[in-house]
C-alpha atoms as a PDB file:
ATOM      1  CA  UNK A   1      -3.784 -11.192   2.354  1.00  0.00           C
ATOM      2  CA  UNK A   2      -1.897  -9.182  -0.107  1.00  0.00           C
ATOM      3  CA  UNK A   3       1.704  -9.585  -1.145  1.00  0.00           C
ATOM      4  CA  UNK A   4       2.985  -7.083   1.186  1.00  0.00           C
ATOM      5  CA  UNK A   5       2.175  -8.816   4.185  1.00  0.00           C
ATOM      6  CA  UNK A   6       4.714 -10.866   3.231  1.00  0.00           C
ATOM      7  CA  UNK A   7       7.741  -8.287   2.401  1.00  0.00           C
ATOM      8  CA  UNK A   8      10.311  -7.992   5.304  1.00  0.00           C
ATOM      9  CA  UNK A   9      10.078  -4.817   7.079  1.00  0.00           C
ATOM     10  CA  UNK A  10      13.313  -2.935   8.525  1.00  0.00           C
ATOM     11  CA  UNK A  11      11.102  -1.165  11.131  1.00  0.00           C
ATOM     12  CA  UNK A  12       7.422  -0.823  12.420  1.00  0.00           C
ATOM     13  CA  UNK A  13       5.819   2.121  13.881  1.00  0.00           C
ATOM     14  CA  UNK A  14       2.622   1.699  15.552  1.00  0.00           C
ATOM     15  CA  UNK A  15       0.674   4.744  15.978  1.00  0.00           C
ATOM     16  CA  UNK A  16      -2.734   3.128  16.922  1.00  0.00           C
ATOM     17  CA  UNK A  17      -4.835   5.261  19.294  1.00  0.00           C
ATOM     18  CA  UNK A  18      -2.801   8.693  18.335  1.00  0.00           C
ATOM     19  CA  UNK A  19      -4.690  11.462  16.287  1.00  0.00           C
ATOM     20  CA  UNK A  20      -3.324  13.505  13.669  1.00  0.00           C
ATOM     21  CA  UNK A  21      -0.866  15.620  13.602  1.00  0.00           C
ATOM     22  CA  UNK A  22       0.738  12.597  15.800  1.00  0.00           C
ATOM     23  CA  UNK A  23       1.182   9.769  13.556  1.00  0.00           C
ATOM     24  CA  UNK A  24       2.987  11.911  11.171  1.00  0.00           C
ATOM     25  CA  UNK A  25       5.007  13.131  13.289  1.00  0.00           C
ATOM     26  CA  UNK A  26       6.341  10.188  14.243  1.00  0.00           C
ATOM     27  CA  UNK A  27       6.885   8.873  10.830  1.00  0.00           C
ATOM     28  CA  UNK A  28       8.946  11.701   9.715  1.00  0.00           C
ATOM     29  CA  UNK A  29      11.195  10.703  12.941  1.00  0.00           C
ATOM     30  CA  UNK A  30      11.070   7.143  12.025  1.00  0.00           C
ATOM     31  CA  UNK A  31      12.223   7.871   8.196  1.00  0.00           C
ATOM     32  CA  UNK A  32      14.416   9.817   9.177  1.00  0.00           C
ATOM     33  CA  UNK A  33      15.934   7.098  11.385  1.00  0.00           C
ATOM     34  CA  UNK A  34      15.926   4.528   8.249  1.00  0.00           C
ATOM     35  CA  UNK A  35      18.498   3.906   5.583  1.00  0.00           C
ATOM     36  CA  UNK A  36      17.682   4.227   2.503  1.00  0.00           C
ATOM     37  CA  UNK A  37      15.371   1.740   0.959  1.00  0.00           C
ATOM     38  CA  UNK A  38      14.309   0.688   3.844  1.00  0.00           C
ATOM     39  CA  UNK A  39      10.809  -0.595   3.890  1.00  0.00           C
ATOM     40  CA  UNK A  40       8.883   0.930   7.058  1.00  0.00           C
ATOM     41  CA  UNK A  41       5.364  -0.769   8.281  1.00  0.00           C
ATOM     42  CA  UNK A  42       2.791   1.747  10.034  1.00  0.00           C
ATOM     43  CA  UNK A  43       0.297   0.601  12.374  1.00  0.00           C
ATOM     44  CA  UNK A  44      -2.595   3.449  12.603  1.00  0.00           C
ATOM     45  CA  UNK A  45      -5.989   3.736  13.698  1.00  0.00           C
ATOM     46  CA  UNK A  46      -6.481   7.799  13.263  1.00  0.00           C
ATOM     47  CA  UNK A  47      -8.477   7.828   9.821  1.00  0.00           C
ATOM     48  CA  UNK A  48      -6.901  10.873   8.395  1.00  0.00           C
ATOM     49  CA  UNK A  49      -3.665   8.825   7.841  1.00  0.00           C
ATOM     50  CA  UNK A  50      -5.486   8.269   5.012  1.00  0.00           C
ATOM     51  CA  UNK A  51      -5.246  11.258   2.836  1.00  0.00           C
ATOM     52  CA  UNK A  52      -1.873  12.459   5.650  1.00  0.00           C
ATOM     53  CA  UNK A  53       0.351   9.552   4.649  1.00  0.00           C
ATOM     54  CA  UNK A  54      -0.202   9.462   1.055  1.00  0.00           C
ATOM     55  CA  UNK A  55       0.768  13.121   0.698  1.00  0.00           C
ATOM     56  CA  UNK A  56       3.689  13.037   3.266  1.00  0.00           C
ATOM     57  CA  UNK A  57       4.965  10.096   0.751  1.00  0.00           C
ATOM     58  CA  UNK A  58       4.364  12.199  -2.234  1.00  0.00           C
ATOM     59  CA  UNK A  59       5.806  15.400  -0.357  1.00  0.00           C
ATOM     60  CA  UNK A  60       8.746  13.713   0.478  1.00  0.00           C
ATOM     61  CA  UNK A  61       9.740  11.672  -1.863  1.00  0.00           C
ATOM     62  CA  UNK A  62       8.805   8.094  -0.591  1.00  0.00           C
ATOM     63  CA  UNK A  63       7.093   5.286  -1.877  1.00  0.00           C
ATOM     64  CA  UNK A  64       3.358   4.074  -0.578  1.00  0.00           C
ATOM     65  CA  UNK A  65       4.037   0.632  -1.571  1.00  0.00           C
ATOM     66  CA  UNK A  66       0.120  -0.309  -0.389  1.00  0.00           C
ATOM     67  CA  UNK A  67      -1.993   0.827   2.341  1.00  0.00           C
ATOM     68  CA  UNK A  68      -4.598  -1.425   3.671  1.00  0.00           C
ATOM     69  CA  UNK A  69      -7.629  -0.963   5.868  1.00  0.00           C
ATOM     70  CA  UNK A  70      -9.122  -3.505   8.876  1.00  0.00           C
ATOM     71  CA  UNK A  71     -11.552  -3.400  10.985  1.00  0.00           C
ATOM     72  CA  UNK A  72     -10.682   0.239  12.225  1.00  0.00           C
ATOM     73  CA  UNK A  73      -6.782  -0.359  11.882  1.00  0.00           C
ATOM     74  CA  UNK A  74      -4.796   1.389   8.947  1.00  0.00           C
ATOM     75  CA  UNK A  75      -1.892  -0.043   7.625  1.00  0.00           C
ATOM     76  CA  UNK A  76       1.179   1.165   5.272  1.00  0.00           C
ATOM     77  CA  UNK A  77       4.381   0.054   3.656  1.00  0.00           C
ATOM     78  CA  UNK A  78       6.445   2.909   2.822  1.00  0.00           C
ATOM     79  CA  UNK A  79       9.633   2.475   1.058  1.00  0.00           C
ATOM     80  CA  UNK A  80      12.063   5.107   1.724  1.00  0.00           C
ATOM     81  CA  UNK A  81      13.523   7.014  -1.354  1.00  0.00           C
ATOM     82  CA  UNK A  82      17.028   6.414  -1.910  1.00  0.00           C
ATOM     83  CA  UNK A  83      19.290   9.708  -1.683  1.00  0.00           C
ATOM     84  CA  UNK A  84      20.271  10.963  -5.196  1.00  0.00           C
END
């Protein structure tokens, strides 16, 4: 277990069993939805969240606290950037 597990999370969005474009999709809904600095949990299984998340992060402006892979099931923290 890694020390995100243990952060508090503001929301969750569980994508499992939903292929790509989906899961992004529904993250840029759910940020959206978030205040700022909110920390946001994603539940995947689609394996190109792998390289999609990291560069919607990057894209946008949000931080991939850690991303984490088991048995099948992807997992993210994102932090949402706070608004200049």
């Amino acid at each position: 277990m890694s020390r995100t597990d243990d952060l508090p999370v503001d929301a969750v969005l569980d994508a499992s069993g939903l292929n790509c474009p989906e899961p992004v999709m529904m993250l840029h809904n759910k940020v959206r939805d978030l205040a700022a600095g909110g920390l946001l949990k994603v539940i995947a299984t689609d394996p190109s969240t792998r390289r999609d998340i990291p560069k919607f992060c990057l894209f946008l402006g949000h931080e991939l606290l850690d991303q984490q892979e088991e048995a099948g099931t992807y997992l993210y923290w994102i932090r949402k950037k706070i608004e200049a």
